[in-house]
C-alpha atoms as a PDB file:
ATOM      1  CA  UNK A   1     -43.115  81.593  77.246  1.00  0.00           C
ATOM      2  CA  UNK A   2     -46.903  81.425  77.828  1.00  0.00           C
ATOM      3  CA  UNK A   3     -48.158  78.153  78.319  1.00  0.00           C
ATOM      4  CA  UNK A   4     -51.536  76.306  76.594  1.00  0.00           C
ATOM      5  CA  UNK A   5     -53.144  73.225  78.527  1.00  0.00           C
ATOM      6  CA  UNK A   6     -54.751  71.118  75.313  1.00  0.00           C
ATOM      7  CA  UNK A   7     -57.586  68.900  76.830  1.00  0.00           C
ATOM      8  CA  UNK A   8     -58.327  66.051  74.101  1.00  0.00           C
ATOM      9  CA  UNK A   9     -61.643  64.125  73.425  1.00  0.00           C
ATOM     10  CA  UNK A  10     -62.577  61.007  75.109  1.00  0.00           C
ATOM     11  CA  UNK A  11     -61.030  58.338  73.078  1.00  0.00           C
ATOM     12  CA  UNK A  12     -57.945  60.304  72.043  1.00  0.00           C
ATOM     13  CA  UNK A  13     -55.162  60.993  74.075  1.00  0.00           C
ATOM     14  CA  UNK A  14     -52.705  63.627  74.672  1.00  0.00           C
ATOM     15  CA  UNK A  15     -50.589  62.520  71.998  1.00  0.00           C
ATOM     16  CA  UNK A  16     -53.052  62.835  69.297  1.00  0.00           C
ATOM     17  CA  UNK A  17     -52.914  64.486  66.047  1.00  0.00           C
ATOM     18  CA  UNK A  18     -54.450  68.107  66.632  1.00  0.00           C
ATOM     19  CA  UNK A  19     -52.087  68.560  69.912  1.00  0.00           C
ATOM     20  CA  UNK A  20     -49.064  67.796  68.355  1.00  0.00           C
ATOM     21  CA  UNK A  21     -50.461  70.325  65.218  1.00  0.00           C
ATOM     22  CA  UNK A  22     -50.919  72.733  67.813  1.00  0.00           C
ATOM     23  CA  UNK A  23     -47.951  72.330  69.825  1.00  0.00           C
ATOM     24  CA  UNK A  24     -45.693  72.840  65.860  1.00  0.00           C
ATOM     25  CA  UNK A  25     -47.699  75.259  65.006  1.00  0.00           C
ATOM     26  CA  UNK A  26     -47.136  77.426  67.852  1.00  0.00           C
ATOM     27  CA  UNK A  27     -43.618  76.197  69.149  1.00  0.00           C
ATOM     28  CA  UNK A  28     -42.045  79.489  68.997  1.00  0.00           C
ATOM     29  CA  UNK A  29     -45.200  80.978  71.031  1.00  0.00           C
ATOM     30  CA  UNK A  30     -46.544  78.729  73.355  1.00  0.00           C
ATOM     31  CA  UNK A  31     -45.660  75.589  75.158  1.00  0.00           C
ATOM     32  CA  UNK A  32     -48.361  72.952  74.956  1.00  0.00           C
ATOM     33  CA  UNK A  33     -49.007  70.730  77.874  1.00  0.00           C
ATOM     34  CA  UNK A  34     -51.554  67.830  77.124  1.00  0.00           C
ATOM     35  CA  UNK A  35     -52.015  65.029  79.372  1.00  0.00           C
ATOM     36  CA  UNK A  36     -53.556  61.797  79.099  1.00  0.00           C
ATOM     37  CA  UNK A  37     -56.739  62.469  80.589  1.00  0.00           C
ATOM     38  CA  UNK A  38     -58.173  59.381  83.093  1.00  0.00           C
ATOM     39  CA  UNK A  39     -61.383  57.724  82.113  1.00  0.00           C
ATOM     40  CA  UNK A  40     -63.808  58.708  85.384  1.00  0.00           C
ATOM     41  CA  UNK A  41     -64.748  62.341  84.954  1.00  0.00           C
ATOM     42  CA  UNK A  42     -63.842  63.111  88.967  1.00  0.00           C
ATOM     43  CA  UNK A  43     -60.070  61.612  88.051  1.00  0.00           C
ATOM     44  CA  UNK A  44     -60.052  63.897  85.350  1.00  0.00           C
ATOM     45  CA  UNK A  45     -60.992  67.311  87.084  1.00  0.00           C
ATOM     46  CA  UNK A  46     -58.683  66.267  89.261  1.00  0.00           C
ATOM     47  CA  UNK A  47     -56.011  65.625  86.951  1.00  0.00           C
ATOM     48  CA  UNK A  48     -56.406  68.905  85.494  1.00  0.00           C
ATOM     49  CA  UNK A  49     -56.520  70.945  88.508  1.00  0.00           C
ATOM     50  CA  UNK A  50     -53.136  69.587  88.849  1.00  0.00           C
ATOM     51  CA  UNK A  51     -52.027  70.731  85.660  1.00  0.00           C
ATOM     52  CA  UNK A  52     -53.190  74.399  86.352  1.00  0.00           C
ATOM     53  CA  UNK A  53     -51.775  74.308  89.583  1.00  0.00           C
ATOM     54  CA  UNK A  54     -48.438  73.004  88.483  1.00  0.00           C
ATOM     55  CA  UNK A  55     -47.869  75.348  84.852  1.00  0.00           C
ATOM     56  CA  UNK A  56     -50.421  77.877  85.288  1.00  0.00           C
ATOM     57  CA  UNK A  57     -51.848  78.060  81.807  1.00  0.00           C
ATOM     58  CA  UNK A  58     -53.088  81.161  80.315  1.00  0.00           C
ATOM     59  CA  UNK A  59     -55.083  78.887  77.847  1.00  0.00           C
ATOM     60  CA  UNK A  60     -57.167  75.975  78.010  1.00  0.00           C
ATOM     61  CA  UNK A  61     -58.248  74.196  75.292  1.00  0.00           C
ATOM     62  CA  UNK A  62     -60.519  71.386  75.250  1.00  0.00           C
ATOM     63  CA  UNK A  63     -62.180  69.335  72.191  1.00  0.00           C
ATOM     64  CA  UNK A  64     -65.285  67.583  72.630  1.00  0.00           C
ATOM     65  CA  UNK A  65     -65.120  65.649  76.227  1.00  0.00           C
ATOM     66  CA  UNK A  66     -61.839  68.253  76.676  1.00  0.00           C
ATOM     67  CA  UNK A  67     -64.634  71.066  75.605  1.00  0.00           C
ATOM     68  CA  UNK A  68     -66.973  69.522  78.015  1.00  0.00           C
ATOM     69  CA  UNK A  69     -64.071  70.242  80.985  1.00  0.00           C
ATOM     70  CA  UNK A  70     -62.084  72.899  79.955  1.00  0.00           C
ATOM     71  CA  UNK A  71     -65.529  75.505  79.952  1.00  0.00           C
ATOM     72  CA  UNK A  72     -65.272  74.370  84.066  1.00  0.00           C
ATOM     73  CA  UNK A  73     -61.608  76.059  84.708  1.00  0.00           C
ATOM     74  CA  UNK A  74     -62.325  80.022  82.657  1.00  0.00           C
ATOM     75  CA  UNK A  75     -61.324  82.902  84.461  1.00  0.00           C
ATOM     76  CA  UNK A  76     -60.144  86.502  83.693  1.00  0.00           C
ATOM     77  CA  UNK A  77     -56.613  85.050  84.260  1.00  0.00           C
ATOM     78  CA  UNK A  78     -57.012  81.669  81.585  1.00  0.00           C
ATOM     79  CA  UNK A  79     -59.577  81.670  78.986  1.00  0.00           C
ATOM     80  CA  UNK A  80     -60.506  79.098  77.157  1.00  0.00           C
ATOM     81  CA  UNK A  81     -61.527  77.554  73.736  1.00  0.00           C
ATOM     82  CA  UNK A  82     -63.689  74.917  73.083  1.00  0.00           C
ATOM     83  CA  UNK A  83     -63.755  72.497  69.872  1.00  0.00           C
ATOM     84  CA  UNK A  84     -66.916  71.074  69.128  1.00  0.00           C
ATOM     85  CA  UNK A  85     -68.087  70.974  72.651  1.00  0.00           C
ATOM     86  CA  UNK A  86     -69.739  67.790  74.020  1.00  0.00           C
ATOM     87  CA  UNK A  87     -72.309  68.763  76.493  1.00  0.00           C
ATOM     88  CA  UNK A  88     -74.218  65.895  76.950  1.00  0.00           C
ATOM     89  CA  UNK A  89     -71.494  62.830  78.092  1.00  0.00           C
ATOM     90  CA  UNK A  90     -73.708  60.930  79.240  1.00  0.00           C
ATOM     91  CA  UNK A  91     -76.076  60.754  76.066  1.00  0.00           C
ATOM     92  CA  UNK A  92     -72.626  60.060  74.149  1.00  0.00           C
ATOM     93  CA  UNK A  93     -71.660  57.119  76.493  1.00  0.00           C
ATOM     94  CA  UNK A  94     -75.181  55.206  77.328  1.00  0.00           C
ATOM     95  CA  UNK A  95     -75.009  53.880  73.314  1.00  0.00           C
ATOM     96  CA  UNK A  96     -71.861  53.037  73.822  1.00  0.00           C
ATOM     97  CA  UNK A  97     -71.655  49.957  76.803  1.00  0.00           C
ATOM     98  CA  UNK A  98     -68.660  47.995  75.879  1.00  0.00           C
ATOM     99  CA  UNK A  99     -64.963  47.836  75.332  1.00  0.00           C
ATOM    100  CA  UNK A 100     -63.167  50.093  73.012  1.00  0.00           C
ATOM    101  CA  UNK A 101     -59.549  51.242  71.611  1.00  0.00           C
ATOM    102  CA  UNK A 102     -58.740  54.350  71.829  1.00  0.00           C
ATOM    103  CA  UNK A 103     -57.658  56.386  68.656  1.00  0.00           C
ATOM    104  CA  UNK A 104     -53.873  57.651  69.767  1.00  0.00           C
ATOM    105  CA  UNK A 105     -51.382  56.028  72.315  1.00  0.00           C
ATOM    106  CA  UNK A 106     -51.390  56.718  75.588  1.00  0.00           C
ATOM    107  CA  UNK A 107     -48.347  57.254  78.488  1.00  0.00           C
ATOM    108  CA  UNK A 108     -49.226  54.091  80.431  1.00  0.00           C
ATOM    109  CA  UNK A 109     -49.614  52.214  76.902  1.00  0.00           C
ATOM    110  CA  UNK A 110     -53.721  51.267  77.782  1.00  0.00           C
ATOM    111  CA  UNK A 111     -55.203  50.344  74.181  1.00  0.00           C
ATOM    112  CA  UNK A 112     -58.518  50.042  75.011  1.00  0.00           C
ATOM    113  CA  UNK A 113     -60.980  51.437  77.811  1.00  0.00           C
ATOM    114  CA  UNK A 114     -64.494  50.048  78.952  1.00  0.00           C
ATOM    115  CA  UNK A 115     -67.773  51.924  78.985  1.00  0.00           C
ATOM    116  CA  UNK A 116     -69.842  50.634  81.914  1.00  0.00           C
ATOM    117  CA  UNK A 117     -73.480  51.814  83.522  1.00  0.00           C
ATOM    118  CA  UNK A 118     -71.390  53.402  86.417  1.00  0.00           C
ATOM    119  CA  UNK A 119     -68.614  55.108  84.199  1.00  0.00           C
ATOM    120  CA  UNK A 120     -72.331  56.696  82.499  1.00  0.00           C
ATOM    121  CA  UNK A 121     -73.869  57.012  85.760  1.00  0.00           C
ATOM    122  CA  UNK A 122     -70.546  59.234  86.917  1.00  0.00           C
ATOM    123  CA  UNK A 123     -70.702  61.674  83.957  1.00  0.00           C
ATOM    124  CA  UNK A 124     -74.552  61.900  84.434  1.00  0.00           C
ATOM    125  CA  UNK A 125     -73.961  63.213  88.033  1.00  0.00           C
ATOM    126  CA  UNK A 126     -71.168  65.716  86.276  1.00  0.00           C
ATOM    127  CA  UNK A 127     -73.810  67.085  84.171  1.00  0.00           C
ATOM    128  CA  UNK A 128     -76.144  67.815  85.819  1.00  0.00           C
ATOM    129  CA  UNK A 129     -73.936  70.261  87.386  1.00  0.00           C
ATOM    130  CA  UNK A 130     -71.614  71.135  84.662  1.00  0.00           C
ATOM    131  CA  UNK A 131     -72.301  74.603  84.654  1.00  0.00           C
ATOM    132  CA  UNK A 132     -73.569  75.936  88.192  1.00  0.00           C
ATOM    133  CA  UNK A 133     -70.021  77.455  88.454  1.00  0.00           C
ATOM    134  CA  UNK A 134     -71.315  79.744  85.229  1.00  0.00           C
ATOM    135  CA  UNK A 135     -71.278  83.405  85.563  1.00  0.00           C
ATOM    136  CA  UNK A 136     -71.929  86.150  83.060  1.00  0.00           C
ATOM    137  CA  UNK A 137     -68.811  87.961  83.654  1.00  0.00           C
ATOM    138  CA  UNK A 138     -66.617  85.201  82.188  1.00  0.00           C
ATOM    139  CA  UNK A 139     -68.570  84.792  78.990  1.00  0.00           C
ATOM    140  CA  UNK A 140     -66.230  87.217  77.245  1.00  0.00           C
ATOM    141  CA  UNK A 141     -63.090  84.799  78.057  1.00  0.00           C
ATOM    142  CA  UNK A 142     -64.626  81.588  76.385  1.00  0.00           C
ATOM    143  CA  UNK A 143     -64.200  80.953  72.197  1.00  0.00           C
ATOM    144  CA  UNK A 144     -66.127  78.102  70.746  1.00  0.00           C
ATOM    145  CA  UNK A 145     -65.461  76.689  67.020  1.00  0.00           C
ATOM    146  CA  UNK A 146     -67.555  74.592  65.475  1.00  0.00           C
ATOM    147  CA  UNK A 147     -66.928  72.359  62.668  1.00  0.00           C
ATOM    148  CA  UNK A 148     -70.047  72.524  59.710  1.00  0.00           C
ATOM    149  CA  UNK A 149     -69.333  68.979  58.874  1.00  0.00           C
ATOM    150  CA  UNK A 150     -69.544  67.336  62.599  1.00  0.00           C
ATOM    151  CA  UNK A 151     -72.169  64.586  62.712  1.00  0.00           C
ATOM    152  CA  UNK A 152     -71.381  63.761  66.319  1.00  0.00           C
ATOM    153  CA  UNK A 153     -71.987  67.087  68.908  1.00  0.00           C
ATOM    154  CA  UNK A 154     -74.623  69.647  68.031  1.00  0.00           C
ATOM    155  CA  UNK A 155     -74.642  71.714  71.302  1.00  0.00           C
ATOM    156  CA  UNK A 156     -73.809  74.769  69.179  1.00  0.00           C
ATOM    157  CA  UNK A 157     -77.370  75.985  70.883  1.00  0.00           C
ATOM    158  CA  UNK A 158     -76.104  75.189  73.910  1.00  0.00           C
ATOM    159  CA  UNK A 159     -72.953  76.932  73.872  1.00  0.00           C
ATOM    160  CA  UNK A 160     -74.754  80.313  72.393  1.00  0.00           C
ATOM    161  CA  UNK A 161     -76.927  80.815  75.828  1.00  0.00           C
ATOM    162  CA  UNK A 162     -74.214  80.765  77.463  1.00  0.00           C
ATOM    163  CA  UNK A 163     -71.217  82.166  75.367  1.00  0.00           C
ATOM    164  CA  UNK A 164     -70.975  85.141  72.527  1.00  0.00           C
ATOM    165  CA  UNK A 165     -67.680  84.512  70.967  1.00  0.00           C
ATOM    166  CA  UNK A 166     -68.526  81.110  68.079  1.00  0.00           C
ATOM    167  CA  UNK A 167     -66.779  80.838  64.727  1.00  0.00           C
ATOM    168  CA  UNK A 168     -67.415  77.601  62.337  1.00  0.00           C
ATOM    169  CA  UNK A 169     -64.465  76.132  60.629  1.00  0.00           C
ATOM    170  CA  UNK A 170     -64.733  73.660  57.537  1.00  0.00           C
ATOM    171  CA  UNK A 171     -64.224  70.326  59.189  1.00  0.00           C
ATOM    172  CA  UNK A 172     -65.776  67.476  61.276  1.00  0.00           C
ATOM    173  CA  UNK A 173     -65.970  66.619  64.717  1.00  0.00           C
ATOM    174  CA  UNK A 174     -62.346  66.009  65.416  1.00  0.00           C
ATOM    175  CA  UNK A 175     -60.132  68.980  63.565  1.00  0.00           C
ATOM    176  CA  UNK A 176     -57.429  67.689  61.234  1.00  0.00           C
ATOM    177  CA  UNK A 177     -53.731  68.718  61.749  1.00  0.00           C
ATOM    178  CA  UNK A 178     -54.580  71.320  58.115  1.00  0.00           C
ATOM    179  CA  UNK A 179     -57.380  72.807  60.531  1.00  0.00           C
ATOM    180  CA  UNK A 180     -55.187  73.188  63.779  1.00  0.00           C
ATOM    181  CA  UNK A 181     -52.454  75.348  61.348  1.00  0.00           C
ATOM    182  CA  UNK A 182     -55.509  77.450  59.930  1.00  0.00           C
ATOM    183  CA  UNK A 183     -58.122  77.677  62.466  1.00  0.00           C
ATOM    184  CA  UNK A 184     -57.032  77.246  66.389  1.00  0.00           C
ATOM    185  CA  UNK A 185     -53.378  78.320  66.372  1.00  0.00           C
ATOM    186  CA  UNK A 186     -54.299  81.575  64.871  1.00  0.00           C
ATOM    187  CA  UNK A 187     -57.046  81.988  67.070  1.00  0.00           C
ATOM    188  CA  UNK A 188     -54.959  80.386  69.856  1.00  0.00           C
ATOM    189  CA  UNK A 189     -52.224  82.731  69.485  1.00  0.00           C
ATOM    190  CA  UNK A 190     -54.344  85.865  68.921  1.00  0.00           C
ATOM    191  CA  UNK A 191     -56.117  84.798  72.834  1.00  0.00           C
ATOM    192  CA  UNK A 192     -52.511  84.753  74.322  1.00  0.00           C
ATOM    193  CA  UNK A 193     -51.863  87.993  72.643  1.00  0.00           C
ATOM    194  CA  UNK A 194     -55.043  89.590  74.504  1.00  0.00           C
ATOM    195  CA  UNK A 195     -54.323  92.243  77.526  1.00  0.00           C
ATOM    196  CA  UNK A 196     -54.548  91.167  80.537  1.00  0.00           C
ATOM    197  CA  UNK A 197     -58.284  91.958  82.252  1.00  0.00           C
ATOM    198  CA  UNK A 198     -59.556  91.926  85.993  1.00  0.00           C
ATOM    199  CA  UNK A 199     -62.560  90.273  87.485  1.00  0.00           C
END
């Protein structure tokens, strides 16, 4: 069975609402491996390195903060979606100083997480070299949706000087479990269902 690695957003968790959607939605296709992912962005790549190492997805999928990762680990051998794509971290996190809950439960049962000038100034150091590992050759591996009604990321610009495959969906920043069944599982399971390419 081929095997999906579902990044979430950054105050979600891997238990939230669109990866257990996508996980039922695609049970008899796909297993779907999403981890809690840790707060520092360095932790995180880690973290997901680990992952790929371990299960060796042929899919990554990442929303928002997961978008803003996942886009680092394409290849001809793992492609990747990204859901609403948040680019800019550290723009996201410098109006945000303070302590917050996050939105689904986590493995080690955290409720709430802290947003401090060093947690900013560690995505800002990130960014600024979030996509020297781009090349050309790998834009044809990358999808992007985009929700018409999301207030929150708008790095759809972004994404097209980079990337040619976009869609829009009818939905807001975060998808809801209706758009997971209608929107990423089909696309998810028409990715897995791709050839195999070379570099």
């Amino acid at each position: 069975m081929k095997k999906i690695l579902f990044l979430h957003g950054f105050t979600s968790s891997g238990s939230c609402d669109m990866a257990l959607a996508l996980r039922e939605a695609l049970v008899e296709e796909a297993r779907v491996i999403a981890p809690d992912l840790p707060l520092y962005p360095e932790e995180a790549i880690a973290l997901i390195e680990r992952e790929i190492r371990i299960h060796r997805p042929q899919l990554v999928v990442g929303s928002s903060c997961g978008g803003f990762y996942a886009r680092m680990f394409v290849s001809a051998h793992r492609k990747v979606i990204l859901i609403n794509p948040y680019f800019a971290m550290t723009e996201f996190l410098q109006t945000r100083i303070g302590t917050h809950r996050y939105k689904s439960s986590r493995a080690d049962h955290r409720q709430e997480f802290k947003v401090t000038q060093r947690l900013v100034k560690h995505f800002r150091m990130m960014g600024t070299v979030q996509f020297a590992d781009y090349t050309p050759r790998h834009k044809r591996y990358v999808y992007g949706l985009f929700g018409t009604q999301d207030t929150l990321a708008h790095f759809r610009p972004v994404y097209d000087r980079f990337y040619v495959h976009a869609k829009e969906f009818d939905g807001g920043h975060t998808m809801t479990s209706e758009n997971v069944k209608e929107v990423l599982a089909p696309l998810a399971g028409k990715v897995l269902r791709l050839p195999k390419t070379g570099e």
